[in-house]
N, C-alpha and C. Protein backbone atom coordinates (compact mmCIF):
# COMPACT_ATOMS: atom_id res chain seq x y z
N UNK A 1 0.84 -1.16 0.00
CA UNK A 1 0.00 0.00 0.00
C UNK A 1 0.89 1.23 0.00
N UNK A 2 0.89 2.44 -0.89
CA UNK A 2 1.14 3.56 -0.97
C UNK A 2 1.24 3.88 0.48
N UNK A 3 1.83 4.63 1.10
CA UNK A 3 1.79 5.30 2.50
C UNK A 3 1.14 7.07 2.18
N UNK A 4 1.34 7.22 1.07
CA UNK A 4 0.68 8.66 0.43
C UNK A 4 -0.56 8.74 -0.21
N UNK A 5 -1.27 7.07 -0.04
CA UNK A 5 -2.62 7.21 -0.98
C UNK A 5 -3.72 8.14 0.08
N UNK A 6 -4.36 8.29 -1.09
CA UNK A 6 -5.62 8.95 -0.12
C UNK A 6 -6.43 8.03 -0.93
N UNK A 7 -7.80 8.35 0.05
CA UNK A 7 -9.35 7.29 -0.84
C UNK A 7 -9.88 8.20 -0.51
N UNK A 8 -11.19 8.20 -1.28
CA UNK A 8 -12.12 9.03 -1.74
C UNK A 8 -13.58 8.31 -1.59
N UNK A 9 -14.84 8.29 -0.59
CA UNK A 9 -16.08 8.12 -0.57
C UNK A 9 -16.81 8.83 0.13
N UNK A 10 -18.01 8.20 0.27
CA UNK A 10 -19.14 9.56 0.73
C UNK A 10 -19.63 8.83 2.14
N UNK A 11 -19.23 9.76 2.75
CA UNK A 11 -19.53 9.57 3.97
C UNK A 11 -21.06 9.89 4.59
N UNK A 12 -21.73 9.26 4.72
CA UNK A 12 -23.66 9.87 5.21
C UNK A 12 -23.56 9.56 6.98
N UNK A 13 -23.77 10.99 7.09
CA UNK A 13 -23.86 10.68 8.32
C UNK A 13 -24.76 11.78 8.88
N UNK A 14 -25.34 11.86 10.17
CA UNK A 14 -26.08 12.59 10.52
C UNK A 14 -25.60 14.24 10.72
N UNK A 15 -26.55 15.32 9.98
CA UNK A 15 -25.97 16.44 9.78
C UNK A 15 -25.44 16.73 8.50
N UNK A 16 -24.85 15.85 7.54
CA UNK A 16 -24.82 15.94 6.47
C UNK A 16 -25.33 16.77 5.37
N UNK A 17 -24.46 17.54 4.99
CA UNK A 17 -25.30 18.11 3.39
C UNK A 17 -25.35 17.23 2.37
N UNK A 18 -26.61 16.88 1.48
CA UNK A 18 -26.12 16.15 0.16
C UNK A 18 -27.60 16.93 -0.87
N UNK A 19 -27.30 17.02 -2.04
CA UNK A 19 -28.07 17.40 -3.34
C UNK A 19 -29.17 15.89 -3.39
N UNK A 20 -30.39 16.28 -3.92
CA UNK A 20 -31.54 14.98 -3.96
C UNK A 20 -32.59 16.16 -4.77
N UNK A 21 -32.45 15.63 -5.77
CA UNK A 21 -33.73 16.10 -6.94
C UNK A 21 -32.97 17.42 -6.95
N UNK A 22 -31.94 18.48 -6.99
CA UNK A 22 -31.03 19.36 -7.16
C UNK A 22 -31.76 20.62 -6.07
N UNK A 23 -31.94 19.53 -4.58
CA UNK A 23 -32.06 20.86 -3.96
C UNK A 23 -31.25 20.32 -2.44
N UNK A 24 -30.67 21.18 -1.85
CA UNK A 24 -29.86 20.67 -0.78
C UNK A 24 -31.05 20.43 0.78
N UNK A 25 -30.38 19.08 0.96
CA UNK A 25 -30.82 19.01 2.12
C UNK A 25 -29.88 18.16 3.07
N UNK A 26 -30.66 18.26 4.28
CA UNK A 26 -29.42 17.28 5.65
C UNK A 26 -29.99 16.09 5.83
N UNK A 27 -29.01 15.20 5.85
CA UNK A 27 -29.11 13.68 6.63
C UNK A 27 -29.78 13.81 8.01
N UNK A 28 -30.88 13.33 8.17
CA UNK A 28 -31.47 12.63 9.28
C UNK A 28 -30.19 11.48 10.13
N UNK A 29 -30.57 10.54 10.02
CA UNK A 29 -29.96 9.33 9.96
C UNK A 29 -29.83 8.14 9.30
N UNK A 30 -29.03 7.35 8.95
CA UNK A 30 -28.50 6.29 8.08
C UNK A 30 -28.54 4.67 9.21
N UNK A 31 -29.57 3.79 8.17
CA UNK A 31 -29.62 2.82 8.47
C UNK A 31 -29.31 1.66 7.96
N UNK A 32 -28.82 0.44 8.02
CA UNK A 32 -28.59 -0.90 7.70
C UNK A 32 -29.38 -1.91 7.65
N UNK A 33 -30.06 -2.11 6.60
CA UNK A 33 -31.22 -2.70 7.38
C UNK A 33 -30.88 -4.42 5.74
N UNK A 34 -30.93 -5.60 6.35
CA UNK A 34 -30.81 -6.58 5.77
C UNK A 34 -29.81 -6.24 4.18
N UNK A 35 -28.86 -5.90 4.85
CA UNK A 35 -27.79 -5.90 3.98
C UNK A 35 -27.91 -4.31 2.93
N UNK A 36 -29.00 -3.43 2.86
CA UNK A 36 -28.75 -2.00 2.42
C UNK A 36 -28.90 -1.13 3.26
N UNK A 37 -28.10 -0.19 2.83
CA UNK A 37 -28.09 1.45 3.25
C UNK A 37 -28.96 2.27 2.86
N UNK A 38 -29.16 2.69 4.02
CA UNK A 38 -30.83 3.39 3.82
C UNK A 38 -30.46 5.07 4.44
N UNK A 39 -30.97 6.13 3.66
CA UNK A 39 -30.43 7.31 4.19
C UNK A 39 -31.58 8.08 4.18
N UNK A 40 -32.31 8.76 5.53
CA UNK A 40 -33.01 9.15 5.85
C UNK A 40 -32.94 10.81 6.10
N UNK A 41 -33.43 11.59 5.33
CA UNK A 41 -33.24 12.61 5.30
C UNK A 41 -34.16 13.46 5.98
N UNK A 42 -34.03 14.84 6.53
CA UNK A 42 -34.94 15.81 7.49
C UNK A 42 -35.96 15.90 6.88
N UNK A 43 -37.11 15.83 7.63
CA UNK A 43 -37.95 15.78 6.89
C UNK A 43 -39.15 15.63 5.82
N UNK A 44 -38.71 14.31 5.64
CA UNK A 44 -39.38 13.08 4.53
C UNK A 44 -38.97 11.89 5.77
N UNK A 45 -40.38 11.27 5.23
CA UNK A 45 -40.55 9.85 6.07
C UNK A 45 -39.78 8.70 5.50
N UNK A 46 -39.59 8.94 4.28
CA UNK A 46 -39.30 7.51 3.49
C UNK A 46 -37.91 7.82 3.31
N UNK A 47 -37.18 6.50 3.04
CA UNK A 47 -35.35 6.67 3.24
C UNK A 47 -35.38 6.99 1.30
N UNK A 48 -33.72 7.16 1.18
CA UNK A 48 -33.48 7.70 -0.07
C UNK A 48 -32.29 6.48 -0.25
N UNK A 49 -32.27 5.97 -1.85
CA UNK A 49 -31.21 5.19 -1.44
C UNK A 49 -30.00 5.80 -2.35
N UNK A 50 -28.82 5.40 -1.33
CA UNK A 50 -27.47 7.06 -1.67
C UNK A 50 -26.67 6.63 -3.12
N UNK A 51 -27.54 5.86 -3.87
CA UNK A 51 -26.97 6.08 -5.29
C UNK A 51 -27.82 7.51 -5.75
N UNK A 52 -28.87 7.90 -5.34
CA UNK A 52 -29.32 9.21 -5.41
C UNK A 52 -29.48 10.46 -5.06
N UNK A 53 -28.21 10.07 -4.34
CA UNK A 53 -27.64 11.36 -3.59
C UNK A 53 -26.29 11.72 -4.19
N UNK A 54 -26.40 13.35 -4.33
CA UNK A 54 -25.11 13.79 -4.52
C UNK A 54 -23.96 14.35 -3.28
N UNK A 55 -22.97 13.88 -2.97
CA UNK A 55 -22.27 14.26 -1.73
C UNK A 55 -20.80 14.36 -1.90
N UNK A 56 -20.05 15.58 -1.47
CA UNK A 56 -18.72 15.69 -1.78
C UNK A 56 -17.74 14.62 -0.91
N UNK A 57 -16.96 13.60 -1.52
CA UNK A 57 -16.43 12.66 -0.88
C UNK A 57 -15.51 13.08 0.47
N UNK A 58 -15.32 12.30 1.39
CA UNK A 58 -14.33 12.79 2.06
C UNK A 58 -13.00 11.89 1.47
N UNK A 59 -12.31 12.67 2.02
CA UNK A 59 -10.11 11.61 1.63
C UNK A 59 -10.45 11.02 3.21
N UNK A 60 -9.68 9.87 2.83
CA UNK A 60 -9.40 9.14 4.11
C UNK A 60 -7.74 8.55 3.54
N UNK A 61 -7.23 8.71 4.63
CA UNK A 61 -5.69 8.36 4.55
C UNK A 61 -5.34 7.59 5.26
N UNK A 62 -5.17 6.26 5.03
CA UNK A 62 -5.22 4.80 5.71
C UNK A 62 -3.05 4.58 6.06
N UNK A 63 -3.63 4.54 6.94
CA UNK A 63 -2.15 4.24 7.53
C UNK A 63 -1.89 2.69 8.48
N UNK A 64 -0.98 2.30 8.13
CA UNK A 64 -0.78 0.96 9.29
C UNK A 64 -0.13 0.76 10.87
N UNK A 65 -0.77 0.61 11.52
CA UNK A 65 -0.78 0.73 13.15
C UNK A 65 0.51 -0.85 13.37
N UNK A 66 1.26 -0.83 13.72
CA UNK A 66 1.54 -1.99 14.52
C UNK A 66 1.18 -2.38 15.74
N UNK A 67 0.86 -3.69 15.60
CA UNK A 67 -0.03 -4.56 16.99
C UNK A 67 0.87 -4.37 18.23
N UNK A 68 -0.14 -4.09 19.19
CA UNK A 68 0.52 -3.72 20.59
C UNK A 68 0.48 -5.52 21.41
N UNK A 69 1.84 -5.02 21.88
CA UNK A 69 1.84 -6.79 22.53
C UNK A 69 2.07 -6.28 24.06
């Protein structure tokens, strides 16, 4: 593994901004429910599923820990 990679995904989490039908709104909360992700937004009862959401990725920069003995 690169020690300089970054990754790139979308993080849904509560508080969240994301675009849905091109108008901004916030994450409610995000659920798991029998194997999908379900993203529940302020305000609407019914979940959204986040291939239909637009959201700016976060970088995550994965680094390796050595095991504590």
């Amino acid at each position: 593994m690169d020690p300089t990679a970054y990754y790139y995904m979308p993080l849904f989490k509560p508080g969240a901004f994301v675009q849905w039908n091109h108008q901004r709104e916030t994450v409610s909360h995000v659920v798991v429910r029998r194997n999908a992700l379900m993203i529940y937004l302020v305000g609407h009862e019914e979940p959204v599923h986040p291939d239909s959401l637009e959201v700016t990725p976060t970088a995550f920069h994965l680094t390796r820990v050595p095991d504590r003995f």
